[in-house]
Protein backbone atom coordinates (compact mmCIF):
# COMPACT_ATOMS: atom_id res chain seq x y z
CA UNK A 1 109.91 146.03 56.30
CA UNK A 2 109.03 147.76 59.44
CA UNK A 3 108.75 151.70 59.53
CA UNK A 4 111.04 151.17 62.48
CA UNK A 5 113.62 149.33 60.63
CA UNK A 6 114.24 150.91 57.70
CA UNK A 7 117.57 150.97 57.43
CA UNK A 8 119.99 153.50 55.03
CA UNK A 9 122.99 152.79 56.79
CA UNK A 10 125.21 154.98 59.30
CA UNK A 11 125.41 158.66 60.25
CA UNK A 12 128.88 160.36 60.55
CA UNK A 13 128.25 160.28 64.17
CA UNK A 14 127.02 156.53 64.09
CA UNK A 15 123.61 156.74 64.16
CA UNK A 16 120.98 154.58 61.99
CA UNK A 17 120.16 156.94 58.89
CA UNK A 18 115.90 156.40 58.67
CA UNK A 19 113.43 156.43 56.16
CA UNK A 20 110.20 156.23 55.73
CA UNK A 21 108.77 153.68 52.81
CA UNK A 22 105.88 156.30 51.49
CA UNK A 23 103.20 156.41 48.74
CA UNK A 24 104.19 158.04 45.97
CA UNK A 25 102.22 160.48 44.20
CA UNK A 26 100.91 158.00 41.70
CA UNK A 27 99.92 155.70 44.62
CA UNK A 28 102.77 153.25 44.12
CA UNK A 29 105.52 152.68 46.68
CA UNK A 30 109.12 151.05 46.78
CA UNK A 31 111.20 148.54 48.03
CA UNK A 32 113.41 149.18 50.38
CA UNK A 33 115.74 145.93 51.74
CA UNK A 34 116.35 145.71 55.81
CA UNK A 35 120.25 145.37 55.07
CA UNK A 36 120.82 147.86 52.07
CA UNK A 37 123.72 144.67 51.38
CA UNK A 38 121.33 142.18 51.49
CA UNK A 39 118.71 142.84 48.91
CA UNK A 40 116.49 139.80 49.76
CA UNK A 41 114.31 139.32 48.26
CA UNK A 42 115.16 138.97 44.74
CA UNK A 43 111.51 140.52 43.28
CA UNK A 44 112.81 140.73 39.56
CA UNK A 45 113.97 136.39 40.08
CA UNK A 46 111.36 136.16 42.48
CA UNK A 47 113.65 134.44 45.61
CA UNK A 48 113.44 134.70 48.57
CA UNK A 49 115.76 132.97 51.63
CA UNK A 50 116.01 133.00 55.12
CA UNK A 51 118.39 131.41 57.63
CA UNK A 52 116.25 131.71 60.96
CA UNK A 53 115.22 128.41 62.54
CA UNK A 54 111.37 128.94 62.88
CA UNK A 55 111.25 130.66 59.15
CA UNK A 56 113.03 127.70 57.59
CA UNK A 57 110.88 125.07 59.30
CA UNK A 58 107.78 127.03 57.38
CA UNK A 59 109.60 127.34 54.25
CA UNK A 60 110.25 123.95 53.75
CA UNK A 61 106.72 122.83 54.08
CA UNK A 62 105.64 125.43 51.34
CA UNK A 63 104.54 123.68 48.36
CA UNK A 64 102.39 123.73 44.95
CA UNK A 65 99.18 126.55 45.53
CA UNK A 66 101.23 128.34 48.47
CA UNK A 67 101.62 132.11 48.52
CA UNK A 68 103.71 134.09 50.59
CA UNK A 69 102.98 137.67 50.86
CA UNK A 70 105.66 140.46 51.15
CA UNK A 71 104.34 143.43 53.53
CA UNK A 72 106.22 146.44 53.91
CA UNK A 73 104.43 149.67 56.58
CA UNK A 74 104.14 152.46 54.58
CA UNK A 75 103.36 155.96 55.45
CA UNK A 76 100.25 157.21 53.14
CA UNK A 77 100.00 160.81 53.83
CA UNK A 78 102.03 161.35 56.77
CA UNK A 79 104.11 159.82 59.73
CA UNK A 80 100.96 159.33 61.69
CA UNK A 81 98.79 158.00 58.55
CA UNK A 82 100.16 154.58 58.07
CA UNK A 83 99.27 150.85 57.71
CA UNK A 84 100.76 148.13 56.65
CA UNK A 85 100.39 147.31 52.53
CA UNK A 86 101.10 143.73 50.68
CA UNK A 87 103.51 144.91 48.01
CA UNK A 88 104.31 141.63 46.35
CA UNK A 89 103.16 137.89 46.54
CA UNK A 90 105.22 134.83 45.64
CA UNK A 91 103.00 131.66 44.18
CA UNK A 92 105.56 129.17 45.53
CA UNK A 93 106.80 127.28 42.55
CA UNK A 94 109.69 125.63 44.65
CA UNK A 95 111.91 125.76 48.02
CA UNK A 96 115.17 124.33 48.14
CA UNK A 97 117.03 123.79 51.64
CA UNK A 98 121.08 124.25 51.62
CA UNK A 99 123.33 122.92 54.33
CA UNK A 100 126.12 125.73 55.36
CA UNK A 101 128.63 126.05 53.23
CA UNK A 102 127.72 123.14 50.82
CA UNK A 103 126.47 123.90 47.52
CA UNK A 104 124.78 121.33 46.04
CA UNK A 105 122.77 122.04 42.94
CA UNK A 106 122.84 118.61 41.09
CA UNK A 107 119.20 117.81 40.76
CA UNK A 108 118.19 121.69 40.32
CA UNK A 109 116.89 122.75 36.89
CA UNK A 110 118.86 125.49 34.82
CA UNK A 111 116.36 127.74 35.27
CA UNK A 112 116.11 127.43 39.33
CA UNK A 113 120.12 127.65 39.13
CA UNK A 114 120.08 131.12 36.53
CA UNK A 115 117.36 132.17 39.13
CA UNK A 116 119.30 131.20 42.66
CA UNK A 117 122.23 132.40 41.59
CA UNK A 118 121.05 136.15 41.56
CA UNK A 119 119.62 135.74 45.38
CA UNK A 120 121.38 137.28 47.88
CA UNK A 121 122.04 133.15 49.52
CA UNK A 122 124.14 131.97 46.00
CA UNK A 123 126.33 130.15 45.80
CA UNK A 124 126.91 128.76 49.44
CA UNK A 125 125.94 129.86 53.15
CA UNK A 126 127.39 130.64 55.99
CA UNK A 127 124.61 128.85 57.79
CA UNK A 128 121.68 126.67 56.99
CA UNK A 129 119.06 128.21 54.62
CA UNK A 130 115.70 128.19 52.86
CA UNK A 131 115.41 129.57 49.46
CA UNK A 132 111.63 129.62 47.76
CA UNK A 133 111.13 130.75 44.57
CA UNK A 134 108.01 131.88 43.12
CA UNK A 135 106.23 131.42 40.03
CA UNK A 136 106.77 133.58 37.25
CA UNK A 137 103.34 133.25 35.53
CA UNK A 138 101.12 133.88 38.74
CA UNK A 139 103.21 135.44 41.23
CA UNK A 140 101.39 139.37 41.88
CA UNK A 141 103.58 142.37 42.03
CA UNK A 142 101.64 144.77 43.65
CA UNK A 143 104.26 147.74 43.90
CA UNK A 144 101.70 149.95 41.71
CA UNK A 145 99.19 149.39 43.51
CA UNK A 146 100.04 148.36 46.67
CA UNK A 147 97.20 147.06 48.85
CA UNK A 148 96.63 148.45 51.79
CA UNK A 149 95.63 145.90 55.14
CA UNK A 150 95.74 147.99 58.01
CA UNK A 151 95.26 151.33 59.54
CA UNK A 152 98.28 151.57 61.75
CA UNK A 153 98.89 148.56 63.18
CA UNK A 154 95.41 146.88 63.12
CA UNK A 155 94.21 145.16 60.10
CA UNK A 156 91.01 145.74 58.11
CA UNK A 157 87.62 144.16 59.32
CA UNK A 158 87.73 142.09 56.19
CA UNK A 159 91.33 140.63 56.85
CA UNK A 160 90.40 140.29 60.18
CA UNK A 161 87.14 138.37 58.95
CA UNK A 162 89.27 135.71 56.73
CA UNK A 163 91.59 135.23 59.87
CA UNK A 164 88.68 133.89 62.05
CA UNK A 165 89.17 137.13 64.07
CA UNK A 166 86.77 139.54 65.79
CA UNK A 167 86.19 142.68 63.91
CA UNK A 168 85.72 144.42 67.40
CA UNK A 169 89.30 142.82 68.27
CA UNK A 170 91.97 145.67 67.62
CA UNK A 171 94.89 143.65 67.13
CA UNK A 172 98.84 145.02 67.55
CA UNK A 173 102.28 144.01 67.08
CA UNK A 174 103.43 141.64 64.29
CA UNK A 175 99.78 139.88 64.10
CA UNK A 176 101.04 139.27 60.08
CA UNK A 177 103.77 136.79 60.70
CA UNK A 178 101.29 134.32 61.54
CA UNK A 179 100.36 131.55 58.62
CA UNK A 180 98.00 133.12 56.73
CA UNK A 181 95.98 130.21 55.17
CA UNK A 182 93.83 129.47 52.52
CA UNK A 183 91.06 131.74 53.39
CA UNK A 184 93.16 134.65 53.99
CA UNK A 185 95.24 134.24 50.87
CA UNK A 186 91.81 133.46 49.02
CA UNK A 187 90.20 137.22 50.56
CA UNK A 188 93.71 138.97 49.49
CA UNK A 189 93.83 137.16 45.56
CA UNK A 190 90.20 138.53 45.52
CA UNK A 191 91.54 142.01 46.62
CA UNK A 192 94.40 142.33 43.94
């Protein structure tokens, strides 16, 4: 979730209600879904899907030893002390592609169903989809403790270290939608 994102819904007048995603007092923090509607993803079933051409392409390849990290920007102790935090990391147990408006569940285990069928993407789509699911055993919730990769926008010199980037480099934008990799994911795990 981006701090410019956050969505709560409308105004009377129209306008996008917005709030901040914050530390709490006991240092925890909260999720908050982009479409209050759409509460993907599933963190209690550990889903999540996407419909987006370029995130589906990714998803599919994810496989055994994967991770995919959840980041949300989170104000720490005020609107101009922020960074952005990993909040919750899915060990990819399995990904499952679904064609629009088919749903096919055949060769899918009774636990993947129980689990897929509380995602925001069950039973059918409207368009093509990615669902992963991550393992129940290993997967990190990190909403306690959230941990924290950035000041602002720029990420830590260790992060920046495991990415094969400058520490000198001040880095912008949405830097954290790139693959990660093994030695990034192996510098978080040791983090958490």
């Amino acid at each position: 979730m981006n701090r410019s994102k956050a969505k709560l819904g409308k105004g009377a007048d129209g306008t996008r209600l917005v709030r901040e995603i914050h530390i709490l007092p006991d240092g925890s923090t909260y999720f908050q879904p982009y479409w209050p509607d759409h509460p993907d993803p599933d963190f209690v079933n550990r889903t999540y899907g996407d419909d987006a051409p370029q995130l589906m392409s990714f998803m599919q390849n994810l496989g055994e030893s994967d991770w995919v990290w959840f980041i949300e920007s989170v104000s720490v102790t005020s609107y101009t002390d922020w960074g952005y935090h990993i909040v919750y990391g899915f060990d990819v147990e399995a990904h499952y592609f679904q064609n629009a408006g088919m749903g096919d569940w055949k060769d899918v285990s009774q636990d993947h169903i129980r689990r897929l069928s509380k995602s925001a993407h069950y039973p059918t789509w409207k368009k093509d989809c990615v669902v992963i699911l991550g393992k129940e055993e290993t997967s990190r919730d990190l909403f306690k403790k959230p941990l924290r990769i950035s000041i602002g926008e720029d990420p830590y010199p260790w992060l920046k270290e495991a990415m094969g980037i400058s520490i000198t480099r001040e880095l912008t934008g949405y830097w954290f939608k790139k693959v990660f990799g093994q030695q990034v994911t192996r510098a978080i795990l040791d983090r958490i």
